[in-house]
Protein backbone atom coordinates (compact mmCIF):
# COMPACT_ATOMS: atom_id res chain seq x y z
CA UNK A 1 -3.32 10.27 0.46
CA UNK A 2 -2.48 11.01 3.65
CA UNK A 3 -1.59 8.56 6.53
CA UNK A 4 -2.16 9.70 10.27
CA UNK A 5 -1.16 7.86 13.51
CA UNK A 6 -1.61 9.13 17.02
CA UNK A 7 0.23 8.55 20.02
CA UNK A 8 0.36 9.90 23.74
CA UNK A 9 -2.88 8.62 25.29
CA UNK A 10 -3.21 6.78 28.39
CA UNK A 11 -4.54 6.59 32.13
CA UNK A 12 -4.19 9.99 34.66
CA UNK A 13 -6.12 11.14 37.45
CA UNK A 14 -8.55 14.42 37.59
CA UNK A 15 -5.96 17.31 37.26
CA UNK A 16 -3.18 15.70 35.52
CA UNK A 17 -1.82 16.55 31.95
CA UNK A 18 -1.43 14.01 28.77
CA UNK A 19 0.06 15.08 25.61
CA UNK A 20 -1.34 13.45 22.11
CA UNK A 21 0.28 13.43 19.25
CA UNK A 22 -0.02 12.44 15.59
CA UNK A 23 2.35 12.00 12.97
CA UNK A 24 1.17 12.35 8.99
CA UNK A 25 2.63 10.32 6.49
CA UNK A 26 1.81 9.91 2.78
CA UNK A 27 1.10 13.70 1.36
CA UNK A 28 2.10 16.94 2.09
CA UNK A 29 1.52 18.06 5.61
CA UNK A 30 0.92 21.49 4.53
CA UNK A 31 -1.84 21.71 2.23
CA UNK A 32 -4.24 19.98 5.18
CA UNK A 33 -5.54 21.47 8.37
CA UNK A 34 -5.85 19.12 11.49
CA UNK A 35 -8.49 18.56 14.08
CA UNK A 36 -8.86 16.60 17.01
CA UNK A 37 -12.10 15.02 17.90
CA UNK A 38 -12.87 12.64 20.56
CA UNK A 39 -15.81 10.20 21.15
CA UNK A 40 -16.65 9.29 24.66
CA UNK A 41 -18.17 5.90 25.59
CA UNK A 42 -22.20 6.07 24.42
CA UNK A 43 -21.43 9.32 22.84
CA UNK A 44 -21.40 10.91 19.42
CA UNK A 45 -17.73 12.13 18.10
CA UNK A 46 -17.43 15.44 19.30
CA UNK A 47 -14.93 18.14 17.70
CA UNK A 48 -12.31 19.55 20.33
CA UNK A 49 -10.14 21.58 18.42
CA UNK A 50 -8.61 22.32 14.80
CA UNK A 51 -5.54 24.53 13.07
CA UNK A 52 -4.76 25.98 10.08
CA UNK A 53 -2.54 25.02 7.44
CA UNK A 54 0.24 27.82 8.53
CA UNK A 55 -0.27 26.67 12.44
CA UNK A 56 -1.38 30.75 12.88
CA UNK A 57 -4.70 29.88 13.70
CA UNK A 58 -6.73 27.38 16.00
CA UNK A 59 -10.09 27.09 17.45
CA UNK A 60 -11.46 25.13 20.46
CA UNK A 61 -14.54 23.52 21.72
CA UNK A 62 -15.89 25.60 24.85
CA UNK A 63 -15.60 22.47 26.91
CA UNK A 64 -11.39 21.99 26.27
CA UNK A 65 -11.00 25.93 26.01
CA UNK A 66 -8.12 27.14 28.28
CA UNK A 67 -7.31 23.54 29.04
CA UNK A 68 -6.00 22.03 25.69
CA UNK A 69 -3.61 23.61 23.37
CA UNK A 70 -3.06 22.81 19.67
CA UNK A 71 -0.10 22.84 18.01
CA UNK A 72 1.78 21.84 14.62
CA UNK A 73 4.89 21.45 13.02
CA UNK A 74 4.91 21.52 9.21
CA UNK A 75 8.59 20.08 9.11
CA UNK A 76 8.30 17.62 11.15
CA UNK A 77 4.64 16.24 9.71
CA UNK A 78 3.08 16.01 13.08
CA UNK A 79 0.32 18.16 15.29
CA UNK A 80 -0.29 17.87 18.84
CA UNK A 81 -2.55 18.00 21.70
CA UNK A 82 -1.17 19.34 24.73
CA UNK A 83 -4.08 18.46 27.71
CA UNK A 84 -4.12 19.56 31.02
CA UNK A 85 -6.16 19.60 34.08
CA UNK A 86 -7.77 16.95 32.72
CA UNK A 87 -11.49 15.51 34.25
CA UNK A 88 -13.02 12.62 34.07
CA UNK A 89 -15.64 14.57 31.41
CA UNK A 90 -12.22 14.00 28.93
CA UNK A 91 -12.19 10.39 29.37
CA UNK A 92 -12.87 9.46 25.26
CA UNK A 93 -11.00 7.78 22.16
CA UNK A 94 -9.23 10.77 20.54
CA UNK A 95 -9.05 10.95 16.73
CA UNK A 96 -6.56 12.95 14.78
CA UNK A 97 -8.16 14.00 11.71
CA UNK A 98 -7.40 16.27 8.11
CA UNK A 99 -8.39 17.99 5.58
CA UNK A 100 -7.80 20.09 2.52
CA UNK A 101 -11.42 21.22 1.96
CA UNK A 102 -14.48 21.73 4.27
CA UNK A 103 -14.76 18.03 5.60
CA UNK A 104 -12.56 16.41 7.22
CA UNK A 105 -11.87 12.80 5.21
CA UNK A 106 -8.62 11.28 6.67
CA UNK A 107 -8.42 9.91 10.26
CA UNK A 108 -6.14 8.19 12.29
CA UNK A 109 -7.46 5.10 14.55
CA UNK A 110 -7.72 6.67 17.27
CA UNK A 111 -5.80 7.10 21.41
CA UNK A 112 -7.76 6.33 24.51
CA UNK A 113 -7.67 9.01 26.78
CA UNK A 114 -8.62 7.66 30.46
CA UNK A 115 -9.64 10.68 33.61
CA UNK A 116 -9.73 8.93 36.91
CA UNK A 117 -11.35 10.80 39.89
């Protein structure tokens, strides 16, 4: 059973950068692919973006395409969220999340993420 923390969130004005992170503990990092989802405040959970098991391929949500970048590294247990010019539209809880089949079933607790204008 897999284990996920996330790290890197914080406070930055309109048209900075944050990068998230989560490290996976507990199973083997491999067999799952990741996502990233985010709920902002009065919101539903939203997906942002995901990536394979291999790291070869990822997908985005329209609104975080050309902004955010997805990354992993399979021998160091840990994927990442690289986020930049950021808007206050961004400002959510961001949720590191895996899976080995077609739902996603282990999640972290989540990073806020705050946009100031």
């Amino acid at each position: 059973q897999v284990q996920l923390v996330e790290s890197g969130g914080g406070s930055v004005q309109a048209g900075g950068s944050l990068r998230l992170s989560c490290a996976a503990s507990g199973g083997t990092f491999n067999r799952y692919a990741m996502g990233w989802f985010r709920r902002a405040p009065g919101k539903e959970r939203e997906f942002v973006a995901a990536i394979s098991r291999s790291g070869g391929n990822t997908d985005y949500a329209d609104s975080v395409k050309g902004r955010f970048t997805m990354s992993r590294d399979n021998a160091k247990n840990t994927v990442s969220l690289e986020m930049d010019s950021l808007t206050p539209e961004d400002t959510a809880v961001y949720y590191c999340a895996a899976r080995t089949n077609v739902v996603y079933d282990h999640w972290g607790q989540g990073t806020q993420v705050i946009v100031s204008s």
